[in-house]
C-alpha atoms as a PDB file:
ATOM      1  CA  UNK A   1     187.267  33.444 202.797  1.00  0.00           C
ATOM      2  CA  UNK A   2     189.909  36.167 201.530  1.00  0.00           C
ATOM      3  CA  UNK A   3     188.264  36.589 198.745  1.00  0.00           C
ATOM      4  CA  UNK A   4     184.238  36.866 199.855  1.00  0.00           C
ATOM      5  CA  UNK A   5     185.827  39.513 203.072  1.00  0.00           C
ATOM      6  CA  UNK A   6     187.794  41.762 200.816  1.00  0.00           C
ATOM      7  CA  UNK A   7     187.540  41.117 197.224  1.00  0.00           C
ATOM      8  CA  UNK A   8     189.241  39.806 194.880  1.00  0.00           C
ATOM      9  CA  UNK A   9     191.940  42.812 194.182  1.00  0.00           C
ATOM     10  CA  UNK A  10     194.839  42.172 196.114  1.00  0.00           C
ATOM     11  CA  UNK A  11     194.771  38.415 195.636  1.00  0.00           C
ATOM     12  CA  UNK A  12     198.179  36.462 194.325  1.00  0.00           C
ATOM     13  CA  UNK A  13     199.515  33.104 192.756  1.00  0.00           C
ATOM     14  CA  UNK A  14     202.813  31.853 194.057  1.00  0.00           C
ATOM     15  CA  UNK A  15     204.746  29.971 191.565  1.00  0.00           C
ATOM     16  CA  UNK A  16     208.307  30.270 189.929  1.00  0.00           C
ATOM     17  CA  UNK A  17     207.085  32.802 188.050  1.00  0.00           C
ATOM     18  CA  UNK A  18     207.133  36.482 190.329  1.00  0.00           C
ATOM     19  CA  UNK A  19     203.706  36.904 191.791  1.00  0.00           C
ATOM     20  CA  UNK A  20     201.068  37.516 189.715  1.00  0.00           C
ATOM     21  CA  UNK A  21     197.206  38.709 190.269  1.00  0.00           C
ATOM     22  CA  UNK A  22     194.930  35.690 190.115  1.00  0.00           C
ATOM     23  CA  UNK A  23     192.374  35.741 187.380  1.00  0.00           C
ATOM     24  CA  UNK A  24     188.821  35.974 188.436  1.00  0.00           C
ATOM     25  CA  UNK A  25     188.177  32.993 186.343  1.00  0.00           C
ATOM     26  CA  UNK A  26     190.692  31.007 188.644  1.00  0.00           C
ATOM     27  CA  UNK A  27     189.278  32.578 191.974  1.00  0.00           C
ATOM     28  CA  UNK A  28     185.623  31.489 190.643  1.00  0.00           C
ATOM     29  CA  UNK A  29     187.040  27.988 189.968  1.00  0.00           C
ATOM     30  CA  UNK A  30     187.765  27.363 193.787  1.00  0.00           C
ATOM     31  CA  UNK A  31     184.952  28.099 195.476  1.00  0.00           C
ATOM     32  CA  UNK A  32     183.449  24.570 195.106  1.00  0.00           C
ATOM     33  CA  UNK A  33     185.849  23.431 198.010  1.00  0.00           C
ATOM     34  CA  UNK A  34     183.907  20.259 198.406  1.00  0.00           C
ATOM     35  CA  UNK A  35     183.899  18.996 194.990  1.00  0.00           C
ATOM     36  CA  UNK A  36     186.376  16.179 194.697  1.00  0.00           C
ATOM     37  CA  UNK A  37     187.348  16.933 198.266  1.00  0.00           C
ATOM     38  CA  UNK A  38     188.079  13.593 200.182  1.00  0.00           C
ATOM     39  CA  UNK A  39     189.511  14.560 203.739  1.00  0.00           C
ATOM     40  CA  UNK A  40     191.976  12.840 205.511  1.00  0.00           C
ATOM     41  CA  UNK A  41     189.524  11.472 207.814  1.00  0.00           C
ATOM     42  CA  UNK A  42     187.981   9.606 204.972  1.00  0.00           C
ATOM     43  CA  UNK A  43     190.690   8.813 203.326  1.00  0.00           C
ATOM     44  CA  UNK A  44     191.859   6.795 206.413  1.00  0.00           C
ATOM     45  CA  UNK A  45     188.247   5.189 207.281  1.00  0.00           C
ATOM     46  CA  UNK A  46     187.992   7.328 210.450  1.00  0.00           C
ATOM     47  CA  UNK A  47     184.672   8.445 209.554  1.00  0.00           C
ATOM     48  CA  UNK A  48     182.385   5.868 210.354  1.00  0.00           C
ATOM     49  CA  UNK A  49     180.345   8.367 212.523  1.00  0.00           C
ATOM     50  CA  UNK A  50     179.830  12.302 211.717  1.00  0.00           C
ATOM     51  CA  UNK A  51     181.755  13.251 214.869  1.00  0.00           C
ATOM     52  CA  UNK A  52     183.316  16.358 215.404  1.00  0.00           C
ATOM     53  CA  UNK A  53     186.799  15.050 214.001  1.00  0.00           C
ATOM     54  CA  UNK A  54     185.229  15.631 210.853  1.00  0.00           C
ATOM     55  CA  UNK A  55     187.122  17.800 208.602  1.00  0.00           C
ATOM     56  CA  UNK A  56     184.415  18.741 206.267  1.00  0.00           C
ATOM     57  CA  UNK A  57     182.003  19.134 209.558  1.00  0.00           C
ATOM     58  CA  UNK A  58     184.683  21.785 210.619  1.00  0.00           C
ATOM     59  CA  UNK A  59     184.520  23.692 207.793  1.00  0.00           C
ATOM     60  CA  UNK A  60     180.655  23.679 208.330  1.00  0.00           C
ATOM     61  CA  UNK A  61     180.827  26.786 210.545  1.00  0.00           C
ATOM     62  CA  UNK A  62     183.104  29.310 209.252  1.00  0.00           C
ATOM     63  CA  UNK A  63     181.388  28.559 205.371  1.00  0.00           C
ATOM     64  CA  UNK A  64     177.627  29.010 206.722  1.00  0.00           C
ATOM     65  CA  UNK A  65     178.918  32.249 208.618  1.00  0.00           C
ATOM     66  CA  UNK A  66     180.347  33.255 205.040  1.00  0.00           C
ATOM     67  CA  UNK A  67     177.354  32.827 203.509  1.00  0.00           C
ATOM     68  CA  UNK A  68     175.590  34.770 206.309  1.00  0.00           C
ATOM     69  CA  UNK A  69     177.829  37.474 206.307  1.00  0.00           C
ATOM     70  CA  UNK A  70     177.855  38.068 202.211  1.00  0.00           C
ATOM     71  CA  UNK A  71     173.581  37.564 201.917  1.00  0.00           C
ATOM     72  CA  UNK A  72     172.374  38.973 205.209  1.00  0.00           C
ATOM     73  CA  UNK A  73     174.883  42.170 205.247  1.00  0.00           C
ATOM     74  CA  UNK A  74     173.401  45.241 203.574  1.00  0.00           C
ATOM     75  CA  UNK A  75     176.631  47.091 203.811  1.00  0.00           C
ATOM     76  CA  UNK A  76     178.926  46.697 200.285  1.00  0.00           C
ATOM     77  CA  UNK A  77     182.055  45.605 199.549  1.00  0.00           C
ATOM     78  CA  UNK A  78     184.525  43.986 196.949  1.00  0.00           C
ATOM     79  CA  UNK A  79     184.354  40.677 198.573  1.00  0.00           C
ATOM     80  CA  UNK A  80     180.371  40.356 199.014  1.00  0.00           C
ATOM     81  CA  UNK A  81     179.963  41.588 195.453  1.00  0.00           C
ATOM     82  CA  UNK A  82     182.457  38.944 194.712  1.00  0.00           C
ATOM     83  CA  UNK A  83     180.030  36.348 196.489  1.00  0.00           C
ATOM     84  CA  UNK A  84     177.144  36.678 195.425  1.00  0.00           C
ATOM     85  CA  UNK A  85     178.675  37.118 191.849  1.00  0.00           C
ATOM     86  CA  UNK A  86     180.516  33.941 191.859  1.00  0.00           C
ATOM     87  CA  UNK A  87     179.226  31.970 194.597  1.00  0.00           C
ATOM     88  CA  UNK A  88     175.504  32.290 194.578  1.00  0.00           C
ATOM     89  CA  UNK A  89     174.558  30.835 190.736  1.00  0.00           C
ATOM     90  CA  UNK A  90     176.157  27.930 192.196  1.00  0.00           C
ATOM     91  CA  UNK A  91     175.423  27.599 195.850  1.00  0.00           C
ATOM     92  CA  UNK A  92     174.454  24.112 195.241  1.00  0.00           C
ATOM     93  CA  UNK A  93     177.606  23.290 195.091  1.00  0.00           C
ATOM     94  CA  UNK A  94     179.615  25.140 196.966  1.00  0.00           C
ATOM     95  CA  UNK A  95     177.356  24.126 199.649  1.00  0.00           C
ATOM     96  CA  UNK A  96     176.370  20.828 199.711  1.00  0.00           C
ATOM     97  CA  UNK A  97     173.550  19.026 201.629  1.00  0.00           C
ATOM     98  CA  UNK A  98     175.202  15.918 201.680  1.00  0.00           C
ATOM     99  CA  UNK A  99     178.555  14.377 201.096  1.00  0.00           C
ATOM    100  CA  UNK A 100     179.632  11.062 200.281  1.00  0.00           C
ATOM    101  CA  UNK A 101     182.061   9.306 203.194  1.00  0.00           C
ATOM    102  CA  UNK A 102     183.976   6.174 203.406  1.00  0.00           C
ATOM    103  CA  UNK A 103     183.723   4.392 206.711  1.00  0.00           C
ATOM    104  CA  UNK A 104     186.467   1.766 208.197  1.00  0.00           C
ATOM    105  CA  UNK A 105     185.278  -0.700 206.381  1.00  0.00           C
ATOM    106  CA  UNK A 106     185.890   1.065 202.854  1.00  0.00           C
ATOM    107  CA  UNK A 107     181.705   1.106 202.650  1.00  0.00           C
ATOM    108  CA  UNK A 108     180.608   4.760 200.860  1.00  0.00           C
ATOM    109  CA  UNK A 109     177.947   6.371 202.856  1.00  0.00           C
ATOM    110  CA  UNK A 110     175.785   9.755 201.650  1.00  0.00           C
ATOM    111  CA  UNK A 111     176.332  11.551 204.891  1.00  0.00           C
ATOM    112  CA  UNK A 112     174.273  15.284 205.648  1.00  0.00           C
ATOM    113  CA  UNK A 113     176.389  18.124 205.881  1.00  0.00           C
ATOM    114  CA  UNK A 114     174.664  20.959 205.189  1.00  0.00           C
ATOM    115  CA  UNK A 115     171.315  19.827 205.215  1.00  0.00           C
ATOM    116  CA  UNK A 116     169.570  22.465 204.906  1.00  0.00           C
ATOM    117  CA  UNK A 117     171.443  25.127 206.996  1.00  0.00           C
ATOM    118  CA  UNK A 118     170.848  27.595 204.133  1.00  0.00           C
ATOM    119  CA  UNK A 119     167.504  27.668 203.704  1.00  0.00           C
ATOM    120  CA  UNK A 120     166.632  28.408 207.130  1.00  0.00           C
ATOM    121  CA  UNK A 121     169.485  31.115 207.148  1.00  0.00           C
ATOM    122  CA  UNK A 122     167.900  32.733 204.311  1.00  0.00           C
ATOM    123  CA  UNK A 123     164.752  32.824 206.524  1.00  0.00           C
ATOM    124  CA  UNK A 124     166.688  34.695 209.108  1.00  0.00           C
ATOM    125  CA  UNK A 125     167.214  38.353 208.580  1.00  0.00           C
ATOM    126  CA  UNK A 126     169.802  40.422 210.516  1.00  0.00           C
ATOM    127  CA  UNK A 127     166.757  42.633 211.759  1.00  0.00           C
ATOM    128  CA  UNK A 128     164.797  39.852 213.708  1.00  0.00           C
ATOM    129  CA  UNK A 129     168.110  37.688 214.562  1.00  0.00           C
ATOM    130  CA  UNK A 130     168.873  40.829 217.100  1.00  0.00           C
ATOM    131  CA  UNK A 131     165.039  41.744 218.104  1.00  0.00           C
ATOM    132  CA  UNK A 132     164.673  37.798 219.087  1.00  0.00           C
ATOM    133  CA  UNK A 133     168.204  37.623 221.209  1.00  0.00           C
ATOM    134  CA  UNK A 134     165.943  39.125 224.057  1.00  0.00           C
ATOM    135  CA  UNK A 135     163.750  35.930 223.838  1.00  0.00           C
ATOM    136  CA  UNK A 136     165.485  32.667 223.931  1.00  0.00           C
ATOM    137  CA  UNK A 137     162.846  30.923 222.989  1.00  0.00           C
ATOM    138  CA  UNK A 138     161.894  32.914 219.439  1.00  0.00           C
ATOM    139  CA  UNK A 139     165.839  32.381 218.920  1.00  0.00           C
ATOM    140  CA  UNK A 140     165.746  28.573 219.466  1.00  0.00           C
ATOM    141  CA  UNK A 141     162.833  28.314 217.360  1.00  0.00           C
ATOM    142  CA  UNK A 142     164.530  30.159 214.348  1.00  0.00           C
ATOM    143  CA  UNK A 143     167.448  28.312 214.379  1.00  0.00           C
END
């Protein structure tokens, strides 16, 4: 999220070395957040249903309003540039339709996450989103 709001510039690694800028390459490496991800929930069999306990269901949100933000926005910056740079090629993956979960039972189930949240966000533009908040209806039918 740092890095897709205000670029990549002023970001840092912490180690027991002094503080030193983070290579691009690095930065590019961690957008794909839910690759060989495993929450807590599923590592403790808690998520036999999709609820809202979900960790990777609330992270749903803020990443769909990143993606939003960086593709809808017509306005520039570092951290867009940095998004659609690094993050669009491989959107695939950095947004997944579905992830795998382990229930209670240790059973692996393909679970939707997000679907296909994307696709109908690209279908929204900024433009129409704020002529259609007038009518409810338009809006519901849009999202």
């Amino acid at each position: 999220a740092r890095c897709c709001g205000a670029g990549i510039g002023e970001v840092y690694i912490r180690s027991d070395q002094p503080l030193t800028k983070a290579p691009r390459e690095w930065l590019t490496s961690m957008v794909t957040v839910f690759q060989g991800f495993e929450c807590e929930c599923c590592r403790l069999g808690r998520s036999t249903e999709m609820k809202s306990t979900c960790y990777s269901l609330a992270l749903l949100t803020p990443f769909v309003g990143l993606y939003y933000d960086a593709t809808q926005s017509e306005e520039a910056s570092p951290g867009r540039a940095f998004f659609r740079e690094a993050v669009l090629p491989i959107k695939d993956q950095v947004f997944p339709r579905f992830i795998k979960s382990v229930n209670g039972h240790g059973r692996v189930a393909k679970r939707q996450l997000f679907g296909d949240l994307l696709t109908r966000t690209d279908q929204l533009s900024t433009k129409d989103l704020f002529r259609d908040c007038t009518d409810k209806e338009a809006l519901r039918t849009k999202l």
